[in-house]
PDB file of N, CA and C in Angstrom:
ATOM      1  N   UNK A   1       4.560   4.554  -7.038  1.00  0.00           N
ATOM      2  CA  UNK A   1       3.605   3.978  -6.127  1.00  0.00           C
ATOM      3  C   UNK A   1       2.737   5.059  -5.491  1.00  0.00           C
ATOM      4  N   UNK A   2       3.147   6.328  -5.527  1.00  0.00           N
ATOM      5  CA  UNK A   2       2.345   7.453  -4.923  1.00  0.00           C
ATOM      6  C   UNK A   2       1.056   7.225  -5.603  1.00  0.00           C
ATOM      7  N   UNK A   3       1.458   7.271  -7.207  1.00  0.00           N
ATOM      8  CA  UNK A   3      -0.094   7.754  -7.803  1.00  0.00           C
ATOM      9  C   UNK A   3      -1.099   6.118  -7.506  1.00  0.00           C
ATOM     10  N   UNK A   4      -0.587   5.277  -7.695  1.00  0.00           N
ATOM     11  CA  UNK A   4      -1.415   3.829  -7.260  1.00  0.00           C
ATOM     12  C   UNK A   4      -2.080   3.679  -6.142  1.00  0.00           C
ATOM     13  N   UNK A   5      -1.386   4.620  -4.629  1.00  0.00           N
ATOM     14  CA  UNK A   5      -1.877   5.007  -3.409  1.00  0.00           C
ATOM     15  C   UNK A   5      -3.068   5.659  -3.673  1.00  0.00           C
ATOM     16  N   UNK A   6      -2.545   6.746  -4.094  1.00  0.00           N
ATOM     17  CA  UNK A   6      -4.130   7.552  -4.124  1.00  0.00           C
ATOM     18  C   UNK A   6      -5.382   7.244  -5.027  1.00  0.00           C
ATOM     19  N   UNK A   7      -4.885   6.430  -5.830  1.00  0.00           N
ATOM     20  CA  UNK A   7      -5.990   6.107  -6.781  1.00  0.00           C
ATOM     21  C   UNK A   7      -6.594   5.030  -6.156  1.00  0.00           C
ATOM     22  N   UNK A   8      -5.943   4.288  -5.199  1.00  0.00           N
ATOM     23  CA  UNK A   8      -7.017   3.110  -4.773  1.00  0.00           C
ATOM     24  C   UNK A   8      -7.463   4.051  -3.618  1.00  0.00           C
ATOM     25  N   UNK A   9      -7.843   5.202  -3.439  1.00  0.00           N
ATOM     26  CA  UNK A   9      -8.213   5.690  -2.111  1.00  0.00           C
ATOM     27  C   UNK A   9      -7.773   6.193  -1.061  1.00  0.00           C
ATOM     28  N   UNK A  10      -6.195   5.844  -1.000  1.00  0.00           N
ATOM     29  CA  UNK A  10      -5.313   6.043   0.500  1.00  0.00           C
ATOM     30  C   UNK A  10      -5.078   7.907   0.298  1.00  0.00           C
ATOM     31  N   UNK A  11      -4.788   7.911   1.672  1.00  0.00           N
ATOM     32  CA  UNK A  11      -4.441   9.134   1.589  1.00  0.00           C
ATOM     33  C   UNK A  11      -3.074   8.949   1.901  1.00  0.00           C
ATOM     34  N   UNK A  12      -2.322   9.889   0.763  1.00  0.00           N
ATOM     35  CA  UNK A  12      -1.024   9.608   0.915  1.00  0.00           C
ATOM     36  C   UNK A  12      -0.002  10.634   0.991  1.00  0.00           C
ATOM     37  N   UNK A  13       1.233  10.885   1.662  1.00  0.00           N
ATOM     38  CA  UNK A  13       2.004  11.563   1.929  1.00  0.00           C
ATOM     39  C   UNK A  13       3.558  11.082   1.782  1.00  0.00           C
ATOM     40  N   UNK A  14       3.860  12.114   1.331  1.00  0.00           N
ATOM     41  CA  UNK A  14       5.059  12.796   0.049  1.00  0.00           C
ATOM     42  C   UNK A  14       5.849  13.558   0.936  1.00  0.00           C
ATOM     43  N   UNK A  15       7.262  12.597   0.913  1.00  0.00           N
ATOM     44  CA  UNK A  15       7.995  14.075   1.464  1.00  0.00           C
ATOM     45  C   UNK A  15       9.204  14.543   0.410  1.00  0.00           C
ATOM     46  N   UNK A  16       9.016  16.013  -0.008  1.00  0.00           N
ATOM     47  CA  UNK A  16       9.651  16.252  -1.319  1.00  0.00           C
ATOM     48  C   UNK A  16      10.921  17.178  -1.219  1.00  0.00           C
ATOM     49  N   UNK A  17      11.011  17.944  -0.266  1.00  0.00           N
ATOM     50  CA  UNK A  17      11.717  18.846   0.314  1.00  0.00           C
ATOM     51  C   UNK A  17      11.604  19.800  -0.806  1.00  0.00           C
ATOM     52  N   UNK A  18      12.389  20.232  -1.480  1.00  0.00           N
ATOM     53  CA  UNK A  18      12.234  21.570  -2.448  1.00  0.00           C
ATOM     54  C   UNK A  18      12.219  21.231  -3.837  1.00  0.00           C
ATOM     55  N   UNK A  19      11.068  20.764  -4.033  1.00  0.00           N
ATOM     56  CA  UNK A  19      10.264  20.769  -5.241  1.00  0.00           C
ATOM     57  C   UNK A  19       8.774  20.944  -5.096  1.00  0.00           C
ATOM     58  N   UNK A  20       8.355  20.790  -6.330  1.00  0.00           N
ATOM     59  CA  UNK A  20       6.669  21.767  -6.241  1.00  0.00           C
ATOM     60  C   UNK A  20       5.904  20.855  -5.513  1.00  0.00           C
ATOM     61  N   UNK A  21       4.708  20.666  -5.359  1.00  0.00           N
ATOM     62  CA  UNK A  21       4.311  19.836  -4.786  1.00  0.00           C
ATOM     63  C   UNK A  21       3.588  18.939  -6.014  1.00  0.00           C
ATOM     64  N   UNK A  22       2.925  18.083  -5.543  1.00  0.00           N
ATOM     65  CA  UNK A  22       2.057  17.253  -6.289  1.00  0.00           C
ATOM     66  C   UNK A  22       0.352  17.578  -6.140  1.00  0.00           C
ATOM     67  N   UNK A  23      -0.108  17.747  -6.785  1.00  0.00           N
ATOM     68  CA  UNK A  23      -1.197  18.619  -6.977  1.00  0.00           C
ATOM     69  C   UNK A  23      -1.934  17.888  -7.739  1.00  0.00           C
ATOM     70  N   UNK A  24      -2.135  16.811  -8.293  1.00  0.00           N
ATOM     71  CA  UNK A  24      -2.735  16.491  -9.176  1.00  0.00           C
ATOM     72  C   UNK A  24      -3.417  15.453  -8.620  1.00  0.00           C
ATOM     73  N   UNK A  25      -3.777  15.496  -7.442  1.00  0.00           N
ATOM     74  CA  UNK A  25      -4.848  14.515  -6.622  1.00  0.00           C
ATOM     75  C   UNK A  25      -5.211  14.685  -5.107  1.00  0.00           C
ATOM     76  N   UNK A  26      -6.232  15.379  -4.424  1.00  0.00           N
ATOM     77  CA  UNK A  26      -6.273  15.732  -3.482  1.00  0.00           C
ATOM     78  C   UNK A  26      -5.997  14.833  -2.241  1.00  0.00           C
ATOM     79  N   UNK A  27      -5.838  13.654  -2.788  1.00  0.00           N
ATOM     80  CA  UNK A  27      -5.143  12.474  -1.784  1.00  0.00           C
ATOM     81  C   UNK A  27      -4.129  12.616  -1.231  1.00  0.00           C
ATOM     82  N   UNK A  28      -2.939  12.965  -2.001  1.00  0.00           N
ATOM     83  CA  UNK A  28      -1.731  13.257  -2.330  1.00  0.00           C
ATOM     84  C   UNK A  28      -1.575  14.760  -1.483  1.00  0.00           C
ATOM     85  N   UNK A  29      -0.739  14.155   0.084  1.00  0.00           N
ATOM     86  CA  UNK A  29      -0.121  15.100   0.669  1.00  0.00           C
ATOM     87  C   UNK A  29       0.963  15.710   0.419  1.00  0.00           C
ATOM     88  N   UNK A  30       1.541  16.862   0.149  1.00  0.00           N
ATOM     89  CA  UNK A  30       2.786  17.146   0.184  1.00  0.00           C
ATOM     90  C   UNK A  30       3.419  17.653   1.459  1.00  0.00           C
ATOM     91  N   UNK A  31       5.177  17.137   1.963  1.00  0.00           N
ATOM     92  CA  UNK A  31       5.424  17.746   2.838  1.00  0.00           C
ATOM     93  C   UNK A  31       6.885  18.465   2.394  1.00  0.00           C
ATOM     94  N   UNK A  32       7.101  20.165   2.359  1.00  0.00           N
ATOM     95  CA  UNK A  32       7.630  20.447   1.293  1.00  0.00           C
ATOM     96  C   UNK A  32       8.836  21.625   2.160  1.00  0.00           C
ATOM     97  N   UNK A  33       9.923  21.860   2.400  1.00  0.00           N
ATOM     98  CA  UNK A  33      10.668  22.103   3.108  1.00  0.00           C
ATOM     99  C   UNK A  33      11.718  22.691   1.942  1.00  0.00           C
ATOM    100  N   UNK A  34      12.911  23.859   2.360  1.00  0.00           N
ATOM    101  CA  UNK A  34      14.316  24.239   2.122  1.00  0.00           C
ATOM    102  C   UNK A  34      14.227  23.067   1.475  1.00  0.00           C
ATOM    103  N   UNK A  35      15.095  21.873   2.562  1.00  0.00           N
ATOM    104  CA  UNK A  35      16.037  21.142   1.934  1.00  0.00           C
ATOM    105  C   UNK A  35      15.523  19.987   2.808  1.00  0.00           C
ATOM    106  N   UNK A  36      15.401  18.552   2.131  1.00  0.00           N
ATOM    107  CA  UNK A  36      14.768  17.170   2.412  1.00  0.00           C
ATOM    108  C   UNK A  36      15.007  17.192   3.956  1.00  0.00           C
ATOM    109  N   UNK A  37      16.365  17.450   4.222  1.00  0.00           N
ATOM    110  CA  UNK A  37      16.462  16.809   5.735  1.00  0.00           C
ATOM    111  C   UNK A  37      16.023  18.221   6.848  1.00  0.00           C
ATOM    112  N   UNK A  38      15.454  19.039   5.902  1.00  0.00           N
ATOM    113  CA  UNK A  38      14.809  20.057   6.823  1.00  0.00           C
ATOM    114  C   UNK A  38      13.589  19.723   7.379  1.00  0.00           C
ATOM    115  N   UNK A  39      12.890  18.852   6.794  1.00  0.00           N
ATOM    116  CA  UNK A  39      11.398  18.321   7.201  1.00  0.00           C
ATOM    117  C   UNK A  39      11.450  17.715   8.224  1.00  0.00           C
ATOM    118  N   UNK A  40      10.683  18.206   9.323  1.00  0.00           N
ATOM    119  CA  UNK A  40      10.693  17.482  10.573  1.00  0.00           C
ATOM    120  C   UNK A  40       9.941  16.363  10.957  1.00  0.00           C
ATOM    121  N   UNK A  41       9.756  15.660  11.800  1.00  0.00           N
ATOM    122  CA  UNK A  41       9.112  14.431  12.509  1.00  0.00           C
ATOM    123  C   UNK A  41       7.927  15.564  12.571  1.00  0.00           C
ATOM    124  N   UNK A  42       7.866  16.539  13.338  1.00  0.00           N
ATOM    125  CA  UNK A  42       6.495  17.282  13.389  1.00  0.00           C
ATOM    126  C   UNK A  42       5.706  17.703  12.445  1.00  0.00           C
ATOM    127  N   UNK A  43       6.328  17.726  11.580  1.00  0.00           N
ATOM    128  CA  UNK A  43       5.671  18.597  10.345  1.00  0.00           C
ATOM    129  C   UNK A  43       4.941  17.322   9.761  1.00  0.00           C
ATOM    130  N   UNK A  44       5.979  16.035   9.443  1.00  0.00           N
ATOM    131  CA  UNK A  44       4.889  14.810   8.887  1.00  0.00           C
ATOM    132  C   UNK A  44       3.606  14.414   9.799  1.00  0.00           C
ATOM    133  N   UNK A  45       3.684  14.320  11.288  1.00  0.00           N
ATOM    134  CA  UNK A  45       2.770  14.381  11.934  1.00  0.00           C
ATOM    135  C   UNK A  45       1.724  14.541  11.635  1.00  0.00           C
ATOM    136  N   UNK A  46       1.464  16.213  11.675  1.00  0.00           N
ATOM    137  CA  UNK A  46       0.796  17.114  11.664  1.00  0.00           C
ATOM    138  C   UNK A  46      -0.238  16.520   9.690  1.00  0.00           C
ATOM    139  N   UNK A  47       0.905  16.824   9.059  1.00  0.00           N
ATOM    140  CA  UNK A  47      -0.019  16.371   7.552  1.00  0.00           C
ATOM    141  C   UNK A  47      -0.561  14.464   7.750  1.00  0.00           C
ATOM    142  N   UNK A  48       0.757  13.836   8.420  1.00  0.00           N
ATOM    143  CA  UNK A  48      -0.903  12.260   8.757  1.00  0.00           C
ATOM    144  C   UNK A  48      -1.782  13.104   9.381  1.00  0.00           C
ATOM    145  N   UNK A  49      -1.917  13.551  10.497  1.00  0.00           N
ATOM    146  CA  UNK A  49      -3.004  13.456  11.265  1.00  0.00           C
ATOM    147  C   UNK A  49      -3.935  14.050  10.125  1.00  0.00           C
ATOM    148  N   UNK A  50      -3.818  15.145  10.023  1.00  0.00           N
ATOM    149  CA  UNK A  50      -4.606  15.634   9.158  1.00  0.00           C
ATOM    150  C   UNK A  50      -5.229  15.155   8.031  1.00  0.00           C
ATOM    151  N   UNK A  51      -4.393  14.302   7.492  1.00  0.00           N
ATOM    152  CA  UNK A  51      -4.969  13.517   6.347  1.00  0.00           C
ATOM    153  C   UNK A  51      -6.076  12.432   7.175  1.00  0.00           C
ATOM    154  N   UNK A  52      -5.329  11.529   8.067  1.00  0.00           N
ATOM    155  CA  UNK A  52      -6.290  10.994   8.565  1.00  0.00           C
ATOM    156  C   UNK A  52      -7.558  11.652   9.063  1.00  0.00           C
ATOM    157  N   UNK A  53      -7.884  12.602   9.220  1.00  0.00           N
ATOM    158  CA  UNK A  53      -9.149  13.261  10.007  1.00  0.00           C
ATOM    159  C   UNK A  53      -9.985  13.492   9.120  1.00  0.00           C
ATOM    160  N   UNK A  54      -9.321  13.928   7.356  1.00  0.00           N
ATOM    161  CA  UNK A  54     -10.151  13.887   6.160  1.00  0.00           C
ATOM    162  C   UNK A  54     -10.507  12.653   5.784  1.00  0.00           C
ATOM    163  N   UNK A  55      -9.731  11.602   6.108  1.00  0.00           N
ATOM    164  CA  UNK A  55     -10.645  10.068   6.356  1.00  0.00           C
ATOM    165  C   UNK A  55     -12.054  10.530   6.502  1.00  0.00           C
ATOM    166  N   UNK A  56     -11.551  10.285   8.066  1.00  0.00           N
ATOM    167  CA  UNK A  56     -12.428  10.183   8.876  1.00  0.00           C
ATOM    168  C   UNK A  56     -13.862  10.752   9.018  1.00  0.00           C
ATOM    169  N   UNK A  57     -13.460  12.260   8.251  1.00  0.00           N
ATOM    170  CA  UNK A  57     -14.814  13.039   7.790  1.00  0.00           C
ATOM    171  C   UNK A  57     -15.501  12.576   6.864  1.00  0.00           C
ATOM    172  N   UNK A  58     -14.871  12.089   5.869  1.00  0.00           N
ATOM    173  CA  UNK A  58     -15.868  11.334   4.635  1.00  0.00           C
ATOM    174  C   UNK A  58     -15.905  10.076   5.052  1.00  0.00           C
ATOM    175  N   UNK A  59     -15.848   8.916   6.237  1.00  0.00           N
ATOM    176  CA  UNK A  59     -16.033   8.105   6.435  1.00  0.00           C
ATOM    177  C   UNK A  59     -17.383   7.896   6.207  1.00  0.00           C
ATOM    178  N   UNK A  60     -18.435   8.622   6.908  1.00  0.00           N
ATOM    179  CA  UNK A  60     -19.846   8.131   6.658  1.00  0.00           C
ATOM    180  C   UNK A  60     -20.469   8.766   5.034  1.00  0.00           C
ATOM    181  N   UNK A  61     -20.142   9.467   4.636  1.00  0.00           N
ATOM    182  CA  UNK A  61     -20.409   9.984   3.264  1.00  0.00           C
ATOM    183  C   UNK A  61     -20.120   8.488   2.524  1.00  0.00           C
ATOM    184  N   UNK A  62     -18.897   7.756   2.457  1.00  0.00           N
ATOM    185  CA  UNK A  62     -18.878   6.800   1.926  1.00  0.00           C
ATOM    186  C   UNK A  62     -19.114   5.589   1.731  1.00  0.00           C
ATOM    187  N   UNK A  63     -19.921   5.155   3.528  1.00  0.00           N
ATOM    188  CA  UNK A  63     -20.632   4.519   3.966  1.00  0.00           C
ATOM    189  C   UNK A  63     -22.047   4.138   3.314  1.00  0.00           C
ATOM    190  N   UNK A  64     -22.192   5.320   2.762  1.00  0.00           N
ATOM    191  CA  UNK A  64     -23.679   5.825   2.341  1.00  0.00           C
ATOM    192  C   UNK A  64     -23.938   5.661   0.882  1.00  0.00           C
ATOM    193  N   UNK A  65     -22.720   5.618   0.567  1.00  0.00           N
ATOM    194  CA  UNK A  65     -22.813   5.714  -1.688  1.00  0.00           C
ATOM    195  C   UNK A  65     -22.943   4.671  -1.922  1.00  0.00           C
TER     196      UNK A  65
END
């Protein structure tokens, strides 16, 4: 379901702990840690917000196409 996320548009986030990341779609957040339960509440935060704000920047770019 990751790759179906990003292909309809979403920005989406992955939490993988210690494996590579996913790279093969700039949609596609990785949140990538030691070990799975090393990933914090802050750290996912931080990659939504962020993803959301790259929304938000191409919001009017896409407004416009």
């Amino acid at each position: 379901m990751i790759s179906v996320s990003a292909a309809c548009g979403c920005p989406t986030v992955v939490l993988l702990g210690n494996r590579p990341a996913l790279a093969h779609d700039p949609k596609i957040r990785s949140v990538l840690a030691p070990r799975l339960h090393a990933i914090t509440v802050q750290q996912v935060f931080e990659v939504c917000n962020n993803a959301c704000r790259a929304v938000a920047s191409d919001a009017p770019a896409l407004a416009t196409a």
